[in-house]
N, C-alpha and C. Protein backbone atom coordinates (compact mmCIF):
# COMPACT_ATOMS: atom_id res chain seq x y z
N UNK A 1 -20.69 15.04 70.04
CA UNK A 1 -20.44 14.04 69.02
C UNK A 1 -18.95 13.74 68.92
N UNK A 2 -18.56 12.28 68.77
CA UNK A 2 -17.10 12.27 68.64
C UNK A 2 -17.04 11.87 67.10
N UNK A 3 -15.74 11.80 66.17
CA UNK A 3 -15.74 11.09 64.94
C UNK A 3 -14.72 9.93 65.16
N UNK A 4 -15.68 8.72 64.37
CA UNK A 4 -14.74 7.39 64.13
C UNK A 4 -13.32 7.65 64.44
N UNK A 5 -12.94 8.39 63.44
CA UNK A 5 -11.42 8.68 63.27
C UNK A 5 -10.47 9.21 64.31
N UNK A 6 -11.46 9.31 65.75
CA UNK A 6 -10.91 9.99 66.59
C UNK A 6 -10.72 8.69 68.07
N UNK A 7 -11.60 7.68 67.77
CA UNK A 7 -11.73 7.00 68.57
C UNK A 7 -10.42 5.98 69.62
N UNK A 8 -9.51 6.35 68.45
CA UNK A 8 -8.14 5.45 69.19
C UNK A 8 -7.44 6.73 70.09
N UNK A 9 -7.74 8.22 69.81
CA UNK A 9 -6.90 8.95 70.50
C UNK A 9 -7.61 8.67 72.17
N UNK A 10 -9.04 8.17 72.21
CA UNK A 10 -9.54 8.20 73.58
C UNK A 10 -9.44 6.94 74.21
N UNK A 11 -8.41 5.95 73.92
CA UNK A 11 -8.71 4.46 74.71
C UNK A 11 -8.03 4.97 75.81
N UNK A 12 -8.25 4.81 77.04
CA UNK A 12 -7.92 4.54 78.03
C UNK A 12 -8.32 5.84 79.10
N UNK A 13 -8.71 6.73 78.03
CA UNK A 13 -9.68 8.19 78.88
C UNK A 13 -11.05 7.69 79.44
N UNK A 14 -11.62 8.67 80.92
CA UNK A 14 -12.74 8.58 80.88
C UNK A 14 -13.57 9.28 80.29
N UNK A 15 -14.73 8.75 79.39
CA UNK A 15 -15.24 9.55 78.35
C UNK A 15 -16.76 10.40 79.07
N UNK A 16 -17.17 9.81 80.64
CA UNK A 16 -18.08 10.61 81.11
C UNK A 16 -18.29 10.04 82.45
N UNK A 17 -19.53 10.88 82.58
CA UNK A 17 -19.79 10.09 84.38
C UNK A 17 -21.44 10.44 84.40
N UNK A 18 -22.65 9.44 84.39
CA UNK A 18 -23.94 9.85 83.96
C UNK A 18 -24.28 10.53 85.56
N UNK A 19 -25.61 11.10 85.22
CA UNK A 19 -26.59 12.07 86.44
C UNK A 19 -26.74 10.77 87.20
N UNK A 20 -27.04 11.27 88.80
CA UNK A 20 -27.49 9.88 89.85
C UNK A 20 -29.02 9.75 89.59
N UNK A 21 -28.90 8.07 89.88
CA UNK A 21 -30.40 7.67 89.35
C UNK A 21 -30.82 7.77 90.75
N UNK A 22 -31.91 7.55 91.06
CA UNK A 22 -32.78 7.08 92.57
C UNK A 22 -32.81 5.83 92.48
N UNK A 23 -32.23 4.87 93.30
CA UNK A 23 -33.24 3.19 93.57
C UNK A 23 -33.97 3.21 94.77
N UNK A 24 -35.01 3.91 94.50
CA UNK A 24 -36.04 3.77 95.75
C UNK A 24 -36.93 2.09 95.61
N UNK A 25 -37.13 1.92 96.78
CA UNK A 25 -38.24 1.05 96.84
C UNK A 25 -39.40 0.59 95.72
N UNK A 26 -40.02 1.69 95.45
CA UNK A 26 -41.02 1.54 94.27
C UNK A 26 -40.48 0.89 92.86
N UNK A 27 -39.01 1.84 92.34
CA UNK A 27 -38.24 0.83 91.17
C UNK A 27 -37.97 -0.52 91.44
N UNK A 28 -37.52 -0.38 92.64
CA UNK A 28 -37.11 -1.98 93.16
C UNK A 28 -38.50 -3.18 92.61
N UNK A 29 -39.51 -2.83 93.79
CA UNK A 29 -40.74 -3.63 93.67
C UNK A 29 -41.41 -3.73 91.48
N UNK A 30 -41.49 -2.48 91.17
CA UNK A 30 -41.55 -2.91 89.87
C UNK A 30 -40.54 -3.57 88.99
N UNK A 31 -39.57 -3.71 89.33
CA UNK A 31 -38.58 -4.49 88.48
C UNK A 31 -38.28 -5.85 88.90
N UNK A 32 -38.67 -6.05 90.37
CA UNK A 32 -38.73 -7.44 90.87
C UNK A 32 -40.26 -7.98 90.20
N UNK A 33 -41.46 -7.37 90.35
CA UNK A 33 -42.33 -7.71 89.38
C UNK A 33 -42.28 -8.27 87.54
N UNK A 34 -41.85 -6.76 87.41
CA UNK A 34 -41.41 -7.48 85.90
C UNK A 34 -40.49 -9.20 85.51
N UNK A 35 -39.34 -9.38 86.41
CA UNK A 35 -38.55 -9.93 86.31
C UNK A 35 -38.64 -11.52 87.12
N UNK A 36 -40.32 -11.32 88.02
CA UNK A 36 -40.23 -12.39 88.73
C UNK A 36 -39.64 -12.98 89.66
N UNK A 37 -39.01 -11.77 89.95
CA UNK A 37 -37.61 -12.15 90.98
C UNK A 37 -37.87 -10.79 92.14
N UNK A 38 -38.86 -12.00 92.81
CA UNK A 38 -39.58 -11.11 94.16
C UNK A 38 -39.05 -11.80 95.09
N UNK A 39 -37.45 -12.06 95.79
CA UNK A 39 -37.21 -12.64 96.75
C UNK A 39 -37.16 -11.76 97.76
N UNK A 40 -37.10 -11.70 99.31
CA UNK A 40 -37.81 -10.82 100.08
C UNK A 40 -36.34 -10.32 100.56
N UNK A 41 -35.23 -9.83 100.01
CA UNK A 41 -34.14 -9.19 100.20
C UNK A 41 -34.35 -7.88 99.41
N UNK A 42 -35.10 -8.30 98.10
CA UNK A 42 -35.76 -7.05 97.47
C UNK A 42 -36.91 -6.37 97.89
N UNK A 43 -37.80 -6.86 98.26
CA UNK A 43 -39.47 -6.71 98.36
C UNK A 43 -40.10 -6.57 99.86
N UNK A 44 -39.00 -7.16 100.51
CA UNK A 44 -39.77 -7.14 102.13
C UNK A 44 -39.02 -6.38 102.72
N UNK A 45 -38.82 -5.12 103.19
CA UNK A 45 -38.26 -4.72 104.01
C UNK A 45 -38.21 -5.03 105.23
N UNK A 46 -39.17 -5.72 106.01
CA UNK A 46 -39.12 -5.92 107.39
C UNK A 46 -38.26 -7.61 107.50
N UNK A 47 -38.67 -8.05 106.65
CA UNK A 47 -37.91 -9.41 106.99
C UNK A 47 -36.10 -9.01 106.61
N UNK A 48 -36.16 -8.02 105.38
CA UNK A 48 -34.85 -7.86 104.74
C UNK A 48 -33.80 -7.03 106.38
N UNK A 49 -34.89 -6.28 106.90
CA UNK A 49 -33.90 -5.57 108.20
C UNK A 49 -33.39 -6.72 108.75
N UNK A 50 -33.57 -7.99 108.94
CA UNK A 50 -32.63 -8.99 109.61
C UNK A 50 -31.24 -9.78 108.95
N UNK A 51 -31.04 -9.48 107.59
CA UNK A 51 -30.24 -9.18 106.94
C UNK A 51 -28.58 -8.51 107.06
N UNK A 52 -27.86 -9.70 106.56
CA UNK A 52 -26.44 -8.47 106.82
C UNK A 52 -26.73 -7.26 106.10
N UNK A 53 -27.60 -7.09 105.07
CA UNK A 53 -27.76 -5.55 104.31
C UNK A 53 -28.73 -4.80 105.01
N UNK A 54 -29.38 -4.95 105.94
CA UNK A 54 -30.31 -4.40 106.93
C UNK A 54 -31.11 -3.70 106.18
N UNK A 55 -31.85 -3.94 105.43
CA UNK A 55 -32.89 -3.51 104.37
C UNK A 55 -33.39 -4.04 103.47
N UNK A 56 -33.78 -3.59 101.91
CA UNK A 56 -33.75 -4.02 100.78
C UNK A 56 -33.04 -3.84 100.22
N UNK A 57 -32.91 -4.44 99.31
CA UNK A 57 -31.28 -3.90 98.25
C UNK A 57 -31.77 -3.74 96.68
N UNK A 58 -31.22 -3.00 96.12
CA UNK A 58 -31.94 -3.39 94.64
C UNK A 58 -31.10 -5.07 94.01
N UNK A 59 -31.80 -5.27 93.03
CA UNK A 59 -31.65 -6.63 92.22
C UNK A 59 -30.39 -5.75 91.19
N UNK A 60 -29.10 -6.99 91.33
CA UNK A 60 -27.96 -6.79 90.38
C UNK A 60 -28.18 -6.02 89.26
N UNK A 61 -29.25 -7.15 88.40
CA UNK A 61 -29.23 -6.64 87.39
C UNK A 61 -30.60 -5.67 87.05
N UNK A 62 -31.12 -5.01 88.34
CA UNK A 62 -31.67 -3.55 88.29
C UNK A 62 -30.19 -2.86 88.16
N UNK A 63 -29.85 -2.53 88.93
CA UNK A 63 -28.51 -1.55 88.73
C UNK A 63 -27.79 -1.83 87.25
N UNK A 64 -27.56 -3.02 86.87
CA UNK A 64 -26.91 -3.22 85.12
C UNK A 64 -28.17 -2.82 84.53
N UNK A 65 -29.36 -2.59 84.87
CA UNK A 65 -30.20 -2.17 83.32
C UNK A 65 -30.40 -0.83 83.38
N UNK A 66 -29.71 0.01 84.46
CA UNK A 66 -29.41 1.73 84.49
C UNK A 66 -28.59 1.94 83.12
N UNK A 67 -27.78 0.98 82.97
CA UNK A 67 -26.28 1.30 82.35
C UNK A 67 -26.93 1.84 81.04
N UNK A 68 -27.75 1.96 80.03
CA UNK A 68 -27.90 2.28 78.89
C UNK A 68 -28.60 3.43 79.51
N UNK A 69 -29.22 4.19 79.75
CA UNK A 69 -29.57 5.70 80.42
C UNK A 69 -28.47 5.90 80.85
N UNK A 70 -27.75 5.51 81.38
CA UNK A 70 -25.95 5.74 82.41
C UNK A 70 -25.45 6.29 80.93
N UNK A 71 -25.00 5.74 80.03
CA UNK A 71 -24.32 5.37 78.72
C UNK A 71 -25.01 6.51 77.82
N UNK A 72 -26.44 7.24 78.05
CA UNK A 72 -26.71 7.76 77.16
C UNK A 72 -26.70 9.67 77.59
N UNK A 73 -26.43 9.46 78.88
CA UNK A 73 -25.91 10.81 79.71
C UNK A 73 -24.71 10.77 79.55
N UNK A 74 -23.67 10.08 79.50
CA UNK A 74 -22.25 10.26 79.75
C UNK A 74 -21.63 9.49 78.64
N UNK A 75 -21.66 9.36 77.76
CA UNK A 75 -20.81 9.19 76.77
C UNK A 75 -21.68 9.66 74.72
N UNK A 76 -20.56 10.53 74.78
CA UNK A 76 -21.29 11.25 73.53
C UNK A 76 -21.11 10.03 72.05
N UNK A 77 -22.16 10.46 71.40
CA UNK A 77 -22.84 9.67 70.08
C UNK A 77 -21.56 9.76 69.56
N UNK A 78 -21.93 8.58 68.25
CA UNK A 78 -20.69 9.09 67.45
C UNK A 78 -21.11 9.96 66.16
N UNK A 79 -20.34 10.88 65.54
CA UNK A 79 -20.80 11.28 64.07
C UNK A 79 -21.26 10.09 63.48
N UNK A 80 -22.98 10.84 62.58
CA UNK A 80 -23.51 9.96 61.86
C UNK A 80 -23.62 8.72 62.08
N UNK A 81 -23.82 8.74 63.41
CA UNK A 81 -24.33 7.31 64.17
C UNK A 81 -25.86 6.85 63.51
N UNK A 82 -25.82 5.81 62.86
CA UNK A 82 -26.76 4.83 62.58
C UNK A 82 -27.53 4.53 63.44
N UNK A 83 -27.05 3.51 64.00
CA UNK A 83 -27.14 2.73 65.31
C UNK A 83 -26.50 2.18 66.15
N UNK A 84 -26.53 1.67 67.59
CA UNK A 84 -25.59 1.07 68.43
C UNK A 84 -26.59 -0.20 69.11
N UNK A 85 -26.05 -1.26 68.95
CA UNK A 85 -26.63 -2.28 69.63
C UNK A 85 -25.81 -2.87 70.39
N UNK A 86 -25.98 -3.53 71.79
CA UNK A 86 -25.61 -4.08 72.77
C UNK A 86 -24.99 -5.30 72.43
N UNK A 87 -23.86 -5.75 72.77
CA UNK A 87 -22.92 -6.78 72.34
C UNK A 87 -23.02 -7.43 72.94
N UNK A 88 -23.10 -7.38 74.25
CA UNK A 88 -22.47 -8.33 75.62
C UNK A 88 -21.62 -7.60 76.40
N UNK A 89 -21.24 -8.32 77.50
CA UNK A 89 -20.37 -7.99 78.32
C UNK A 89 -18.92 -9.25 78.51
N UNK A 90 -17.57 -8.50 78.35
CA UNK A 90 -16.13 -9.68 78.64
C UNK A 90 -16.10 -9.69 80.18
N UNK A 91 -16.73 -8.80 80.98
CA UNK A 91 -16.69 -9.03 82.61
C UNK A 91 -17.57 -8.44 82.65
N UNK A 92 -18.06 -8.94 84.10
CA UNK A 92 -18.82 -8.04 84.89
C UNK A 92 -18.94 -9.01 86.30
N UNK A 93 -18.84 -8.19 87.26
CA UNK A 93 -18.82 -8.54 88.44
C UNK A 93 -19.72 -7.17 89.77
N UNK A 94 -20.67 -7.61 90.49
CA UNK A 94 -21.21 -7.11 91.05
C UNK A 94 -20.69 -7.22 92.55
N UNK A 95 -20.53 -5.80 93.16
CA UNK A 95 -19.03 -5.79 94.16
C UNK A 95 -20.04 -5.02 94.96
N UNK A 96 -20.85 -4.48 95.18
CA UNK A 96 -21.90 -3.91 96.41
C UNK A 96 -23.48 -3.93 96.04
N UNK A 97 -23.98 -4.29 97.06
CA UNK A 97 -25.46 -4.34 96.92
C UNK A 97 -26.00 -2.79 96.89
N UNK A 98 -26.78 -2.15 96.03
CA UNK A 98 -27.48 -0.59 96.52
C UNK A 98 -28.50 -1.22 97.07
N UNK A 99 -28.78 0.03 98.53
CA UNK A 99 -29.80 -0.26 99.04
C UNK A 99 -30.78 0.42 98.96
N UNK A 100 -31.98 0.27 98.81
CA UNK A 100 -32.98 0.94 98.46
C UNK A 100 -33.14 2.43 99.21
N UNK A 101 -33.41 3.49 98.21
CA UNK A 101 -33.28 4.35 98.65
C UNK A 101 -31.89 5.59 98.51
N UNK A 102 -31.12 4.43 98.04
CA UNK A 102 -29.69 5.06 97.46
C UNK A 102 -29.32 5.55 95.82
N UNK A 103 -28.33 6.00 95.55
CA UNK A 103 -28.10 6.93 94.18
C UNK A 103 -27.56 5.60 94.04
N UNK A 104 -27.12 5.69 92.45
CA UNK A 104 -26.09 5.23 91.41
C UNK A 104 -25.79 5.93 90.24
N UNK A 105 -24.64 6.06 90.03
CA UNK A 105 -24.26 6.99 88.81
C UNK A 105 -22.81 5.67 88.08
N UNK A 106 -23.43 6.19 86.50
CA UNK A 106 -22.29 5.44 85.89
C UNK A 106 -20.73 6.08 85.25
N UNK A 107 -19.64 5.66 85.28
CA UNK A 107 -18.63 5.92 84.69
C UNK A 107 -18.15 5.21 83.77
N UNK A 108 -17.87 5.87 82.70
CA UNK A 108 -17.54 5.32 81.30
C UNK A 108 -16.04 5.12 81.01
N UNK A 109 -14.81 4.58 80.88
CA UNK A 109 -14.03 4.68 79.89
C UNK A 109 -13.54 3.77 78.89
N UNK A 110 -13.23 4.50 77.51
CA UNK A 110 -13.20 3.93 76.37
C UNK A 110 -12.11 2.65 77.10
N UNK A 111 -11.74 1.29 76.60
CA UNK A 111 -11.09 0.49 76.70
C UNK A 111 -10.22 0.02 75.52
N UNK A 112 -11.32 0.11 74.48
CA UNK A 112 -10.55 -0.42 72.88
C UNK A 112 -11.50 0.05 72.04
N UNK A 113 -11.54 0.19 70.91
CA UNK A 113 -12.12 0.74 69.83
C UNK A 113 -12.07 -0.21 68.28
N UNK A 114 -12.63 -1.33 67.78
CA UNK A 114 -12.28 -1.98 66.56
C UNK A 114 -13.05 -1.63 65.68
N UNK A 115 -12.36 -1.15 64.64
CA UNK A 115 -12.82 -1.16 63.04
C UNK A 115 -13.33 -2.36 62.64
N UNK A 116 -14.34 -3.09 62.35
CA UNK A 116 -14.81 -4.30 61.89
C UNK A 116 -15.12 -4.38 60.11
N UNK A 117 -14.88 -2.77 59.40
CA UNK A 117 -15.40 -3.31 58.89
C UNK A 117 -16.16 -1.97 57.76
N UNK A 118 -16.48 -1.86 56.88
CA UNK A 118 -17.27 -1.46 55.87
C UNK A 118 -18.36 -2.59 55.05
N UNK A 119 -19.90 -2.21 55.19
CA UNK A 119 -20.62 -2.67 54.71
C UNK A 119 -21.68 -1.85 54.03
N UNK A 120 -22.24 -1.80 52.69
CA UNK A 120 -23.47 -0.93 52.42
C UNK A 120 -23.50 0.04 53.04
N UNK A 121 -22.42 0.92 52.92
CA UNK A 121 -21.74 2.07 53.14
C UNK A 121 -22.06 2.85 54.77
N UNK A 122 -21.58 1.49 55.28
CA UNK A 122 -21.64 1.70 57.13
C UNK A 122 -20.49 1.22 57.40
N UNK A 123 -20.39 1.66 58.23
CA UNK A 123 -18.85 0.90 58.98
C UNK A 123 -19.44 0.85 60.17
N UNK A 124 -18.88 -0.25 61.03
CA UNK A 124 -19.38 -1.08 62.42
C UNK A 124 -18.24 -0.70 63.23
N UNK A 125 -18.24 -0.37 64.26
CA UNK A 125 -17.02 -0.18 65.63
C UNK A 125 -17.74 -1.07 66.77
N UNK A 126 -16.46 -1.56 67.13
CA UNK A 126 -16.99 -2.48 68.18
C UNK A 126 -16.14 -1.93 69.33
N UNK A 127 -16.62 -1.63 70.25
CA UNK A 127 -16.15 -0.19 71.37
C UNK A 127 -16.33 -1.57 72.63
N UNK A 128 -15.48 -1.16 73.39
CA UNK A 128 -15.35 -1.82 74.66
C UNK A 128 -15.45 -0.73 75.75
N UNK A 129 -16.32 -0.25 76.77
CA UNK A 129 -15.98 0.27 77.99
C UNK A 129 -16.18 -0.41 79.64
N UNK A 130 -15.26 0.57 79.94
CA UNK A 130 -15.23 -0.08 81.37
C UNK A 130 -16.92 0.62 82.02
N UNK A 131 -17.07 0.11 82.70
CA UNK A 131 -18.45 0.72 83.34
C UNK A 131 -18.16 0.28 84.49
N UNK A 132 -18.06 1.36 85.51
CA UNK A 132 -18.29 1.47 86.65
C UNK A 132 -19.91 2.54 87.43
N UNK A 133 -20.23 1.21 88.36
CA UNK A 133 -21.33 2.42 88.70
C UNK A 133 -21.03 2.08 90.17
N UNK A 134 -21.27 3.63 90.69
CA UNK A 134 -20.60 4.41 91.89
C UNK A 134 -22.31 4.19 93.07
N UNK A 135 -22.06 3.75 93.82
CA UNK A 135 -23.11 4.18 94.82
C UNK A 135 -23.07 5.49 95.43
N UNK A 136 -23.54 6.52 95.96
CA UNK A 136 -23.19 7.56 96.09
C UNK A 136 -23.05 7.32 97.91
N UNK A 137 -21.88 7.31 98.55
CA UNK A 137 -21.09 8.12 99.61
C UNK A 137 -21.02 6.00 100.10
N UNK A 138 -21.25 5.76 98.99
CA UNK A 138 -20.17 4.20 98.84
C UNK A 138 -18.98 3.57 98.96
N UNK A 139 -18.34 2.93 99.51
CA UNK A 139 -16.65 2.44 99.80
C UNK A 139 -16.68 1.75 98.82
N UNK A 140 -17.40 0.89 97.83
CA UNK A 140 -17.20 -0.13 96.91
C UNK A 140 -18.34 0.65 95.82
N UNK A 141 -18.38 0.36 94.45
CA UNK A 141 -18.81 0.23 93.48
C UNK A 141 -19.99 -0.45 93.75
N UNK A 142 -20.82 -0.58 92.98
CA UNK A 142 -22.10 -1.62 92.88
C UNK A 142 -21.92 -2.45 91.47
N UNK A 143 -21.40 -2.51 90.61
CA UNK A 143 -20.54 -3.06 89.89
C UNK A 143 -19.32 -2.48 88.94
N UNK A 144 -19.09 -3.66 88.06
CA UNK A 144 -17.44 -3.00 87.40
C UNK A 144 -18.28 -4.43 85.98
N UNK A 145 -18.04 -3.51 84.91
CA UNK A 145 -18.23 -4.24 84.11
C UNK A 145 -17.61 -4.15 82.64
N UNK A 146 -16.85 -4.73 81.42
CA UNK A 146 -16.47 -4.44 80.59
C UNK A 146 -17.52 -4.72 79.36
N UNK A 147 -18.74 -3.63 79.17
CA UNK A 147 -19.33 -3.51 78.14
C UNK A 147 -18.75 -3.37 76.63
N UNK A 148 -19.75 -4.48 76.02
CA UNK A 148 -19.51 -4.06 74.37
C UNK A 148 -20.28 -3.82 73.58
N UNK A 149 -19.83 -2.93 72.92
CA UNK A 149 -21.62 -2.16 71.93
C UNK A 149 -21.06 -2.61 70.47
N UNK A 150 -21.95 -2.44 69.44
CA UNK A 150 -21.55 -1.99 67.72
C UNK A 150 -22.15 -0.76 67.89
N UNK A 151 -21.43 -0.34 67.34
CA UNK A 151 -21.73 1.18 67.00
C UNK A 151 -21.76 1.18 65.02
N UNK A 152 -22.53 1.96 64.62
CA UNK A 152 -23.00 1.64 63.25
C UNK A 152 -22.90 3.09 62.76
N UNK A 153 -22.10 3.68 61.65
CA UNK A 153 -21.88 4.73 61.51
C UNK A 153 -21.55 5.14 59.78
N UNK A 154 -22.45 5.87 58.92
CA UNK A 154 -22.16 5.95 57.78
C UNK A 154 -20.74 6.11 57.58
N UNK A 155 -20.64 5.75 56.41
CA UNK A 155 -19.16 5.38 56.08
C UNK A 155 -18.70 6.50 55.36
């Protein structure tokens, strides 16, 4: 657990690094299902081997919807955390394809930390981190993104 009051001593630390996920094939195909987005770079391996990625690759934003399991291994709650809801993202850019069958693990560090605020005896932080997620024995990242949460925390 970290406390509010502690949050400006950590801007610019990394605050964790989550466990490696698997993107095997099977996540792939169910999340191209869910998402409707069955193009055959995801889903076909035999057509995808003719490919500069010589395989399947997972879908971008399979690898960005790790990030909250990423986020919930590697970066600790805050005291008397309420709740935290998803803000958006100020960047994000996707810099390597994972290919099916490969790890990803996320890295956290704090960026900025804002007080927004006291309400009905909560106070709101609006936390910025960098998120990097690592392909494992990767030359590039699979993305780099500047996440923003509220974090909701009795006052």
């Amino acid at each position: 657990m970290t406390k509010a009051s502690e949050l400006q001593t950590l801007i610019g630390q990394e605050l964790g690094v989550s466990r490696w996920f698997t993107v095997d094939q099977a996540r792939i195909d169910a999340f191209a299902r869910l998402t409707e987005d069955e193009q055959f770079i995801h889903v076909d391996p035999e057509r995808a081997k003719a490919t500069p990625f010589g395989g399947t690759i997972a879908h971008g934003f399979l690898t960005l919807s790790l990030a909250s399991a990423m986020s919930m291994d590697a970066v600790a709650p805050l005291d008397d955390l309420v709740m935290g809801v998803n803000y958006g993202f100020d960047r994000l850019r996707f810099l390597a394809p994972a290919p099916s069958g490969s790890r990803v693990r996320g890295r956290f560090k704090l960026l900025s930390a804002e007080d927004k605020g006291a309400q009905d005896g909560m106070t709101r932080w609006l936390l910025k981190h960098e998120l990097t997620v690592e392909i494992e024995g990767g030359d590039k990242p699979a993305l780099i993104a500047e996440w923003l949460t509220m974090q909701v925390v009795k006052a």
